[in-house]
PDB file of N, CA and C in Angstrom:
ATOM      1  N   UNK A   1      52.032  90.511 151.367  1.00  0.00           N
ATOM      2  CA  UNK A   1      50.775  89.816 151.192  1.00  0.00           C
ATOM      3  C   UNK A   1      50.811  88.567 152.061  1.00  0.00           C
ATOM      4  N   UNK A   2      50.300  88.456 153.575  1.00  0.00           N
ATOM      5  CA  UNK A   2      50.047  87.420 154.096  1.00  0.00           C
ATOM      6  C   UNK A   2      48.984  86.056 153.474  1.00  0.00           C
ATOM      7  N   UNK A   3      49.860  84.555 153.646  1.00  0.00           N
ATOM      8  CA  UNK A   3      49.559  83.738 152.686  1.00  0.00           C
ATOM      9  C   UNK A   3      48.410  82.959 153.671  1.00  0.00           C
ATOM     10  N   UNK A   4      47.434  82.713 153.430  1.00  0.00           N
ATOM     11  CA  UNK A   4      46.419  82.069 153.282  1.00  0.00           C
ATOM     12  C   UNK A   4      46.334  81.241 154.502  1.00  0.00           C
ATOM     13  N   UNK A   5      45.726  80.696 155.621  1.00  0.00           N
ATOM     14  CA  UNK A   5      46.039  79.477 156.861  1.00  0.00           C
ATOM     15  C   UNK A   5      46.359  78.710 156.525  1.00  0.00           C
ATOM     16  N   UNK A   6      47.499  78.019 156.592  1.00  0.00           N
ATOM     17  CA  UNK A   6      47.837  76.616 156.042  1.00  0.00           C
ATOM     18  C   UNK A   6      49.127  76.650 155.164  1.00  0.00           C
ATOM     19  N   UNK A   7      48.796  77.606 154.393  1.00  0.00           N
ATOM     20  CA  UNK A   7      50.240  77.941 153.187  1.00  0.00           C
ATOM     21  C   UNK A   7      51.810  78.224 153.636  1.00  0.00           C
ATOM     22  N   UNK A   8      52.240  77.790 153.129  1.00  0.00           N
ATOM     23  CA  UNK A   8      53.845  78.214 153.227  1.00  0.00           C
ATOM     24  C   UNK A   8      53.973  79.671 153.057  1.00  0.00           C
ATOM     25  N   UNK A   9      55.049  80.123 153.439  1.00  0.00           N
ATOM     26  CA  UNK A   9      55.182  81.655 153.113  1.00  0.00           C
ATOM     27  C   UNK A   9      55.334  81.787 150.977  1.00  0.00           C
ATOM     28  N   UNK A  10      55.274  82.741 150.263  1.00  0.00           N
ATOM     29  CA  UNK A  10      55.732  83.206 149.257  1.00  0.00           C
ATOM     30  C   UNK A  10      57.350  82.866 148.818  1.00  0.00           C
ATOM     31  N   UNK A  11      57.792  82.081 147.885  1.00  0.00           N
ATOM     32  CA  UNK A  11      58.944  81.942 147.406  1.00  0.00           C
ATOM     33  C   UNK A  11      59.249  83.819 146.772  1.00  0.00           C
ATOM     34  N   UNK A  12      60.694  83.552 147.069  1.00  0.00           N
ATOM     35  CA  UNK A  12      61.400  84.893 146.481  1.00  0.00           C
ATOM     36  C   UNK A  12      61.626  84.912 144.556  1.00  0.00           C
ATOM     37  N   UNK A  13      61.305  85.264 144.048  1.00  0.00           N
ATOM     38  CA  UNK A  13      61.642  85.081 142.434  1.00  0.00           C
ATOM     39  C   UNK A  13      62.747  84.462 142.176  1.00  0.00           C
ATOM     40  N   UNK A  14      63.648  84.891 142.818  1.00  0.00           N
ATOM     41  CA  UNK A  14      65.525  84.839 142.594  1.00  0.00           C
ATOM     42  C   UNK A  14      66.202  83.686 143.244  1.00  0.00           C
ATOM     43  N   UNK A  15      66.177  83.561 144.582  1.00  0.00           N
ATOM     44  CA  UNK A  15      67.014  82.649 145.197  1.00  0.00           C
ATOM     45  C   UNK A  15      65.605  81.588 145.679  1.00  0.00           C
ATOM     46  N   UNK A  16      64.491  81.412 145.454  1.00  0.00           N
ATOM     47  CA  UNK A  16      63.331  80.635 146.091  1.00  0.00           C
ATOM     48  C   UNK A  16      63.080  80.325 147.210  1.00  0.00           C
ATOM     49  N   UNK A  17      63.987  81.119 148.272  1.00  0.00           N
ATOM     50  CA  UNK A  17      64.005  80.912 149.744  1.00  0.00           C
ATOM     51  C   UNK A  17      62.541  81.571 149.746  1.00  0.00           C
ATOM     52  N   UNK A  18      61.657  80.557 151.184  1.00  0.00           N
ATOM     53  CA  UNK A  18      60.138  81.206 151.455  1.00  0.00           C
ATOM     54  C   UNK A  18      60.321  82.034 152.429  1.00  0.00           C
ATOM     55  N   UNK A  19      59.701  83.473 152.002  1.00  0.00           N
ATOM     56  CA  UNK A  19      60.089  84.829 153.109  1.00  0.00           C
ATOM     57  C   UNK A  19      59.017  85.603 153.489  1.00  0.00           C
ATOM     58  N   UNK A  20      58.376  85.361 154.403  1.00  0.00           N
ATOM     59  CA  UNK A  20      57.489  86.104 154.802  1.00  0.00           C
ATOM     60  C   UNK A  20      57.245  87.714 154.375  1.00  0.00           C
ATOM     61  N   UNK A  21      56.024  88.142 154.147  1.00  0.00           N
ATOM     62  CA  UNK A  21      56.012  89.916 153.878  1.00  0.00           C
ATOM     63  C   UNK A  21      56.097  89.995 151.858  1.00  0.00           C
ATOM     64  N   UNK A  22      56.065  88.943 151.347  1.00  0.00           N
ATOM     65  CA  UNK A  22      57.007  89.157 149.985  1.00  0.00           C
ATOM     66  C   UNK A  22      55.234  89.019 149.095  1.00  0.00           C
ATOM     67  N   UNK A  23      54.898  89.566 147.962  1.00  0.00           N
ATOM     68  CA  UNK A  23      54.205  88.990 147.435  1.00  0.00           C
ATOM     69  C   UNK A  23      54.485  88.233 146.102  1.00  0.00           C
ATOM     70  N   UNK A  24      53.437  87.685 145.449  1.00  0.00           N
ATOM     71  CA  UNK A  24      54.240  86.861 144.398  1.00  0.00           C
ATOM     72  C   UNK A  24      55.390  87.450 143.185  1.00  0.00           C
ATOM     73  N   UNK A  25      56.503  86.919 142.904  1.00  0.00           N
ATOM     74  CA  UNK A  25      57.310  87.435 141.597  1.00  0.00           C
ATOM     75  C   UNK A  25      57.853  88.521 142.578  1.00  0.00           C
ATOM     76  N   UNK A  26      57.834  89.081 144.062  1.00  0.00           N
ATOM     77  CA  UNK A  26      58.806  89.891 144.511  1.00  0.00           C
ATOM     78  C   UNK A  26      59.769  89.001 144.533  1.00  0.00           C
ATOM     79  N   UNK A  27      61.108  89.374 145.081  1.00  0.00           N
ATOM     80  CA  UNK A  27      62.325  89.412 145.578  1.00  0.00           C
ATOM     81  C   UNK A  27      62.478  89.743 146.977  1.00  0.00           C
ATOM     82  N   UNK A  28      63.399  88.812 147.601  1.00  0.00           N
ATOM     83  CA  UNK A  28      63.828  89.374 149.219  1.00  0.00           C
ATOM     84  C   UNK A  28      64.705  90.025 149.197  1.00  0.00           C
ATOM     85  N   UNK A  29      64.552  90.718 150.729  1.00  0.00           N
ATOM     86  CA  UNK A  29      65.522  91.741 150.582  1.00  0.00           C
ATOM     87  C   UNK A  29      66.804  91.314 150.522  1.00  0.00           C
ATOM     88  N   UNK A  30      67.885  90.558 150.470  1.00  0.00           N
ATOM     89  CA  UNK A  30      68.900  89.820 150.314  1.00  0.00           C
ATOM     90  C   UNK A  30      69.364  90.544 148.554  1.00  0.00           C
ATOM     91  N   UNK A  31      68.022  89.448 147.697  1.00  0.00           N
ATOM     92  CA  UNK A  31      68.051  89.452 146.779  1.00  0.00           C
ATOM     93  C   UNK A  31      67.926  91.128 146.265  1.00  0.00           C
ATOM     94  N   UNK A  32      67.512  91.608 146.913  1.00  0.00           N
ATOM     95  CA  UNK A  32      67.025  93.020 146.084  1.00  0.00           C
ATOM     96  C   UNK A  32      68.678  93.955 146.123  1.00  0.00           C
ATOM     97  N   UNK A  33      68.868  93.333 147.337  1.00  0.00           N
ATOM     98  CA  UNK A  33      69.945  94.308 147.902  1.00  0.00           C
ATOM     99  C   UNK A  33      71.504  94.106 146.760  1.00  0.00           C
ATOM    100  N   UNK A  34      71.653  93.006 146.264  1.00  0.00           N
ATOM    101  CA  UNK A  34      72.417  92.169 145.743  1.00  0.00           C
ATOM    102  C   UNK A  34      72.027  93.116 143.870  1.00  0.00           C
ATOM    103  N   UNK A  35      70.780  92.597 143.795  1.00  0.00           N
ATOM    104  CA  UNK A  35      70.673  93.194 142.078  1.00  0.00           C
ATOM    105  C   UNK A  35      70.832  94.437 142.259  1.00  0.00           C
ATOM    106  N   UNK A  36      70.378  96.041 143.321  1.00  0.00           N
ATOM    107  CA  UNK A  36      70.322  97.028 143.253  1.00  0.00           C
ATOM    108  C   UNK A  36      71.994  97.127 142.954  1.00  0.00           C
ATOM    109  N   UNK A  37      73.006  96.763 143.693  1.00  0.00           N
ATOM    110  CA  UNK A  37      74.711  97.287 143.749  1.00  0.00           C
ATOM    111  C   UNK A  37      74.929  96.666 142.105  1.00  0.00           C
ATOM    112  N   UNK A  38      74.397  95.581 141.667  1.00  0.00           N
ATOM    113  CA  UNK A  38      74.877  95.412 140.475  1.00  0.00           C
ATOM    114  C   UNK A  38      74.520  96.419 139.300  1.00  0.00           C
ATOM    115  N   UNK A  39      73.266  97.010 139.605  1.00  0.00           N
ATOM    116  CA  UNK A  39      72.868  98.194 138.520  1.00  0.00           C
ATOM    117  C   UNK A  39      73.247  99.342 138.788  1.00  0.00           C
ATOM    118  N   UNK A  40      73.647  99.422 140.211  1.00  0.00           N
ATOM    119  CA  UNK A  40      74.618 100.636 140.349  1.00  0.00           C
ATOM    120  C   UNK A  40      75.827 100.606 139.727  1.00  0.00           C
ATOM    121  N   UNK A  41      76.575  99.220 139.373  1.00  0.00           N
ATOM    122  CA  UNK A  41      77.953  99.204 139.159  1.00  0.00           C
ATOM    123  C   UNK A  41      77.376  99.566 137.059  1.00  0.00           C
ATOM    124  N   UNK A  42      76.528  98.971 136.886  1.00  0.00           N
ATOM    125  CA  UNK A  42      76.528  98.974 136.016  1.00  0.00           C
ATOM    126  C   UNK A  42      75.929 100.692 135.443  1.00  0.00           C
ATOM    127  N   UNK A  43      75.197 100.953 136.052  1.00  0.00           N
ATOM    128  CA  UNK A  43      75.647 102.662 135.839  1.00  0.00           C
ATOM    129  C   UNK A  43      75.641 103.592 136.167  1.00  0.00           C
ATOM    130  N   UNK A  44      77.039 103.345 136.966  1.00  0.00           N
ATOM    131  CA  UNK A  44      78.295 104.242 137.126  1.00  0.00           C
ATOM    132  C   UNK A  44      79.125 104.300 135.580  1.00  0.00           C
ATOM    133  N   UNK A  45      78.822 103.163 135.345  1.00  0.00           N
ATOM    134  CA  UNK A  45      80.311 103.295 133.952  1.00  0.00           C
ATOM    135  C   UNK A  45      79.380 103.514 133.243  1.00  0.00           C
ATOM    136  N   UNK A  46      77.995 103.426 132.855  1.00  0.00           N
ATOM    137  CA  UNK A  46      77.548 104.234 131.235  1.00  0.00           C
ATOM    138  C   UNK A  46      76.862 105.595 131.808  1.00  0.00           C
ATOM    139  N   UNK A  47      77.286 106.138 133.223  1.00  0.00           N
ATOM    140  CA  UNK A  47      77.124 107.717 132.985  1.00  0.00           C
ATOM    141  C   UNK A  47      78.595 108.465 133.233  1.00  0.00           C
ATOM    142  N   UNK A  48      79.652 107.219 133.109  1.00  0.00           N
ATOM    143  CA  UNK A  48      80.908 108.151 132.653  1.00  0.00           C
ATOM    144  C   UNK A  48      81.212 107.706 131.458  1.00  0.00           C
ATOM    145  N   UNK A  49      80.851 106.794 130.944  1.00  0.00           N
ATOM    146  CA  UNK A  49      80.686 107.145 129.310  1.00  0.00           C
ATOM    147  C   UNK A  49      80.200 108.162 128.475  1.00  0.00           C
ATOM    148  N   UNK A  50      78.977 108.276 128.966  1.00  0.00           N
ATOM    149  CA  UNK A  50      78.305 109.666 128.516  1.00  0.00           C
ATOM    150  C   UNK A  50      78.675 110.882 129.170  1.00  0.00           C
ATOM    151  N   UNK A  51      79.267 110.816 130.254  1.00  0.00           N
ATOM    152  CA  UNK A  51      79.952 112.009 130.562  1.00  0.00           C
ATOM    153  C   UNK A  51      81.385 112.546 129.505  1.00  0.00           C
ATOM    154  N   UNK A  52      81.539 111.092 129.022  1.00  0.00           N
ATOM    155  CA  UNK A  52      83.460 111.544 129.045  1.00  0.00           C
ATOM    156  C   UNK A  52      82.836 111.775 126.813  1.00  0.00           C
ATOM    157  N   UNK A  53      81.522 111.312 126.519  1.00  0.00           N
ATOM    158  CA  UNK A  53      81.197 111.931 125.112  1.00  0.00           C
ATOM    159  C   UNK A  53      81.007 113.527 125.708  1.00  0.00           C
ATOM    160  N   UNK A  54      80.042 113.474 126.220  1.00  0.00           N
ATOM    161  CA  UNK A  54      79.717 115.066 126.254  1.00  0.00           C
ATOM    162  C   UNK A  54      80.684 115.928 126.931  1.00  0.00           C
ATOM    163  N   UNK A  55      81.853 115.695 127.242  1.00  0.00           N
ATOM    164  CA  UNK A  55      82.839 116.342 127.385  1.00  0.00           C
ATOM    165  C   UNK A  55      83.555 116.488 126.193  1.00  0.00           C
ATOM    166  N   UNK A  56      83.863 115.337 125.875  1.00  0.00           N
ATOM    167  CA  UNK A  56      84.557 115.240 124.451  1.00  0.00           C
ATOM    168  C   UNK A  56      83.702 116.589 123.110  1.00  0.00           C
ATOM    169  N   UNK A  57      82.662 116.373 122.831  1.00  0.00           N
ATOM    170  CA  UNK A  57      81.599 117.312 122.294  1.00  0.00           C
ATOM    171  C   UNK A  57      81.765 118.459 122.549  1.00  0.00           C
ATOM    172  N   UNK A  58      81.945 118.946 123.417  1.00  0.00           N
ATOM    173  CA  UNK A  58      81.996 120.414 124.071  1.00  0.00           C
ATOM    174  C   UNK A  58      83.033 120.892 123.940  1.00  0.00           C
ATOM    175  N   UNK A  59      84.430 120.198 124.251  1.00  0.00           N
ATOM    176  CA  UNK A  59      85.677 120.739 123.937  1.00  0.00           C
ATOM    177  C   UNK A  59      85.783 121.140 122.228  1.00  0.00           C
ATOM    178  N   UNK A  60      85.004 119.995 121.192  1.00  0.00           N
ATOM    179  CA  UNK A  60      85.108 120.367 119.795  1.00  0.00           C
ATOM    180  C   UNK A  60      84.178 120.868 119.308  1.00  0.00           C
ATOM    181  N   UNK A  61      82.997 121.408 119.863  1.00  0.00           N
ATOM    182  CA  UNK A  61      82.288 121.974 119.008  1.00  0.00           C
ATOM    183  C   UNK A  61      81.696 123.301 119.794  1.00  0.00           C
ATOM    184  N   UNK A  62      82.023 123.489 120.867  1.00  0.00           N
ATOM    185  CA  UNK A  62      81.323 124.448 121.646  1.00  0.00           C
ATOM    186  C   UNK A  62      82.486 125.628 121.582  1.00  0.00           C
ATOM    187  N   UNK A  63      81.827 126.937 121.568  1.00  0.00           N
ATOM    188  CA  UNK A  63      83.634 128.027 121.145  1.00  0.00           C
ATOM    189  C   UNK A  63      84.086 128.331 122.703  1.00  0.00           C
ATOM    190  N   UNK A  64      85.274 128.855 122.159  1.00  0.00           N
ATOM    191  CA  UNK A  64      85.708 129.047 123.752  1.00  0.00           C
ATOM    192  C   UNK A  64      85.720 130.117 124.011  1.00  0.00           C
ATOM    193  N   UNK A  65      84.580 130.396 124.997  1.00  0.00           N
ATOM    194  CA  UNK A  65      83.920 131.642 125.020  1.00  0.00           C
ATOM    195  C   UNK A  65      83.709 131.209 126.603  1.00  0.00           C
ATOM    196  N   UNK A  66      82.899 132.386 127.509  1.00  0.00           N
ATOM    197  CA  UNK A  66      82.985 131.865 128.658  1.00  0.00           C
ATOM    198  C   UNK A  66      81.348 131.445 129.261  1.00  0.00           C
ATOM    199  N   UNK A  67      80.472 131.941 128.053  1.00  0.00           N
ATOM    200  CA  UNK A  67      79.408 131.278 128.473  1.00  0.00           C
ATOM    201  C   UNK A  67      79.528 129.317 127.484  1.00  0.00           C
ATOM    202  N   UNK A  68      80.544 129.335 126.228  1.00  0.00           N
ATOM    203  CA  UNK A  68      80.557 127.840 126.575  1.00  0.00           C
ATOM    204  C   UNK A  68      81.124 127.017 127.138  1.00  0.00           C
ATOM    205  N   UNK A  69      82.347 127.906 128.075  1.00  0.00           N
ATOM    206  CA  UNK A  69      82.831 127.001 129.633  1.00  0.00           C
ATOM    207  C   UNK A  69      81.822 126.706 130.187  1.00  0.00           C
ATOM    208  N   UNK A  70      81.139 127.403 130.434  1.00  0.00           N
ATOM    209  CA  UNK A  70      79.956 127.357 131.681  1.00  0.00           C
ATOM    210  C   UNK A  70      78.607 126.337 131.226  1.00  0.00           C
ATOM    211  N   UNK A  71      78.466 126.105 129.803  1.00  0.00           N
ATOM    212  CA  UNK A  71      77.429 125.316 129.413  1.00  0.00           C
ATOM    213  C   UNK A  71      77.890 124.027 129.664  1.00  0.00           C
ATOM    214  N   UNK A  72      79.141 123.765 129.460  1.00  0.00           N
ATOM    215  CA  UNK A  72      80.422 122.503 128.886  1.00  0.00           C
ATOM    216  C   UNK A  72      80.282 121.970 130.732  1.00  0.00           C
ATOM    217  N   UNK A  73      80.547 123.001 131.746  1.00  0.00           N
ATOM    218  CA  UNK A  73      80.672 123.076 133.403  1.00  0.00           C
ATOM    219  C   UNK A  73      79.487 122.325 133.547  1.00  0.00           C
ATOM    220  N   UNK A  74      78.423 123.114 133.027  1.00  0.00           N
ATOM    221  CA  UNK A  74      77.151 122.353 133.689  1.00  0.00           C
ATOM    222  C   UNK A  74      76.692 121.077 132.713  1.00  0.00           C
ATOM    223  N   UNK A  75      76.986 120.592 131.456  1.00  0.00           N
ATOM    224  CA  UNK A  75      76.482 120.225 130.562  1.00  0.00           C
ATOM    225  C   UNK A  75      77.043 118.553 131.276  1.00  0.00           C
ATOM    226  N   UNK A  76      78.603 118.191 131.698  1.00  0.00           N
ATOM    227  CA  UNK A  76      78.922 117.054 132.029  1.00  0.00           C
ATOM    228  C   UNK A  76      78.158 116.850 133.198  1.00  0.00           C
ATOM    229  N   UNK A  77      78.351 117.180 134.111  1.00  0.00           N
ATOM    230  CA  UNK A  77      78.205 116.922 135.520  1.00  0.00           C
ATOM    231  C   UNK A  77      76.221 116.446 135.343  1.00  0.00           C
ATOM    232  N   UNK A  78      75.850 117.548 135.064  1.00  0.00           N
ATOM    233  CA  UNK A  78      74.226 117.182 134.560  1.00  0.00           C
ATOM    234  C   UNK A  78      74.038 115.653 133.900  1.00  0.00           C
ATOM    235  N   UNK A  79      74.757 115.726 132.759  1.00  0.00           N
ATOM    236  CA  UNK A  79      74.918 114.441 131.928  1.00  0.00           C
ATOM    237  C   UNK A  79      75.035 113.130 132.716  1.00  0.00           C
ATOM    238  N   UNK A  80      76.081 113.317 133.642  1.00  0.00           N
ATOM    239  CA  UNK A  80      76.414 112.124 134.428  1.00  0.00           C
ATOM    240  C   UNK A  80      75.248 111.697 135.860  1.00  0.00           C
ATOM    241  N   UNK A  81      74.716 112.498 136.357  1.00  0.00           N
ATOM    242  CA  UNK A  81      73.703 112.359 136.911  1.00  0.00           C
ATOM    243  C   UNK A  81      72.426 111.681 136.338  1.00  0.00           C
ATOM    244  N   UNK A  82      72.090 112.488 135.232  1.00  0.00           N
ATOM    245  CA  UNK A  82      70.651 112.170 134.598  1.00  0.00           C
ATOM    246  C   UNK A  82      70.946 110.786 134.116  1.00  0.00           C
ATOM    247  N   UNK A  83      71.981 110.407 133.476  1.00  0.00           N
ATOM    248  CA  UNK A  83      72.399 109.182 132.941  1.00  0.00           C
ATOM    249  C   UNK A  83      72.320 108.151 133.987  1.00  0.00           C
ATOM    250  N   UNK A  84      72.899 108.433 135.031  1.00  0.00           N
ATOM    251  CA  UNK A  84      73.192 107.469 136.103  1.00  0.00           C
ATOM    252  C   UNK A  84      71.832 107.033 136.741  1.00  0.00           C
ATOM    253  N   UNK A  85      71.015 108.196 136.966  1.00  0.00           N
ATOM    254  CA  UNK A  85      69.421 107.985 137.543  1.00  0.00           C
ATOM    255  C   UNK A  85      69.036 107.396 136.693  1.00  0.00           C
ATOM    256  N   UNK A  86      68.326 107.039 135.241  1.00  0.00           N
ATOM    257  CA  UNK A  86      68.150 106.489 134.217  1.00  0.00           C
ATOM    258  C   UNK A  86      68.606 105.355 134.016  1.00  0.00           C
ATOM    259  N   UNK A  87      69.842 104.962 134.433  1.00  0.00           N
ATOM    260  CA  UNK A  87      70.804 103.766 134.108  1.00  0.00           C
ATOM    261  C   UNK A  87      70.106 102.663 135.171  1.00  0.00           C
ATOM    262  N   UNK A  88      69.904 103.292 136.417  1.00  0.00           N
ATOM    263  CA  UNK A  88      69.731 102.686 137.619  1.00  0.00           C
ATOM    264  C   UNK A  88      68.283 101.931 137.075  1.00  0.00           C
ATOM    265  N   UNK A  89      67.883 102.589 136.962  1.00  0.00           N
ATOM    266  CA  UNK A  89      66.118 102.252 136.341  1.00  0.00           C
ATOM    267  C   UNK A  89      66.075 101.044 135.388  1.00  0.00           C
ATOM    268  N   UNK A  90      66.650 101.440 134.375  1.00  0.00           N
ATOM    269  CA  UNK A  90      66.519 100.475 133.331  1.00  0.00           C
ATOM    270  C   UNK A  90      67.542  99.534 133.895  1.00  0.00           C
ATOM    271  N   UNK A  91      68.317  99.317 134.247  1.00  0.00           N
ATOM    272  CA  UNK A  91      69.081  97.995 134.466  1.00  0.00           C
ATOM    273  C   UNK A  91      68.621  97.266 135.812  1.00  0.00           C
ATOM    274  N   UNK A  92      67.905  97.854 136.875  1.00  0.00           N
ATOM    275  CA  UNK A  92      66.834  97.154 137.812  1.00  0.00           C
ATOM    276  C   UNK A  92      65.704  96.526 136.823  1.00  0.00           C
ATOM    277  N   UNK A  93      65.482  96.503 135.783  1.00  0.00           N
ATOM    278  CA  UNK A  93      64.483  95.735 135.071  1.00  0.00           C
ATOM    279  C   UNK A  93      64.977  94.917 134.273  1.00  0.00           C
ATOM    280  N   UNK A  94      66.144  95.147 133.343  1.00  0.00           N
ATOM    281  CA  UNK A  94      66.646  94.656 132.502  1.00  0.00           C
ATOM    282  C   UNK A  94      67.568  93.504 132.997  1.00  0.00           C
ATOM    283  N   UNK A  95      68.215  93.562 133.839  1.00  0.00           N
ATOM    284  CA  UNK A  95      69.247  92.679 134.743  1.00  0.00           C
ATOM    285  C   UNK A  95      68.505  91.526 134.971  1.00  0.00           C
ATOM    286  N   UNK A  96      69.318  90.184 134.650  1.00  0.00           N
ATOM    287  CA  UNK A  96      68.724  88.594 135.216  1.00  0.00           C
ATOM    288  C   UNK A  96      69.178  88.908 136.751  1.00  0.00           C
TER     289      UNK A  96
END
């Protein structure tokens, strides 16, 4: 959002450096780049948490049969993905 004749550029939400291209309550890319790796770090470890339950789950309650290898095969790996896409989301909002 180009600012007005006369105006300063748009402050960044986060670090308040004025950055051209930004509109109000965005973030620069600095800043964006910085919170995105932190919600990545942050889930990575709660979709191997939920990976390492739904593994745990499957070994005790699923029989050992070879279609519940194969549910148990696809059931983590799925788990840890969907979790991780999800994780990413909510902790890009939730994160100071």
């Amino acid at each position: 959002m180009p600012s007005p004749a006369g105006w300063r550029e748009v402050p960044c939400a986060e670090c308040g450096e004025f950055v051209e291209g930004i509109g109000f309550g965005d973030r620069c890319s600095s800043c964006l780049t910085r919170r995105m790796a932190r919600a990545r770090r942050v889930a990575r470890q709660a979709a191997i948490v939920a990976a390492v339950v739904v593994a745990a789950w499957n070994a005790w309650h699923l029989p050992p049969s070879t279609l519940g290898r194969l549910y148990a095969g696809l059931a983590v790996p799925m788990t840890y993905l969907l979790m991780r896409v999800i994780a990413v989301r909510v902790a890009m909002e939730v994160l100071p």
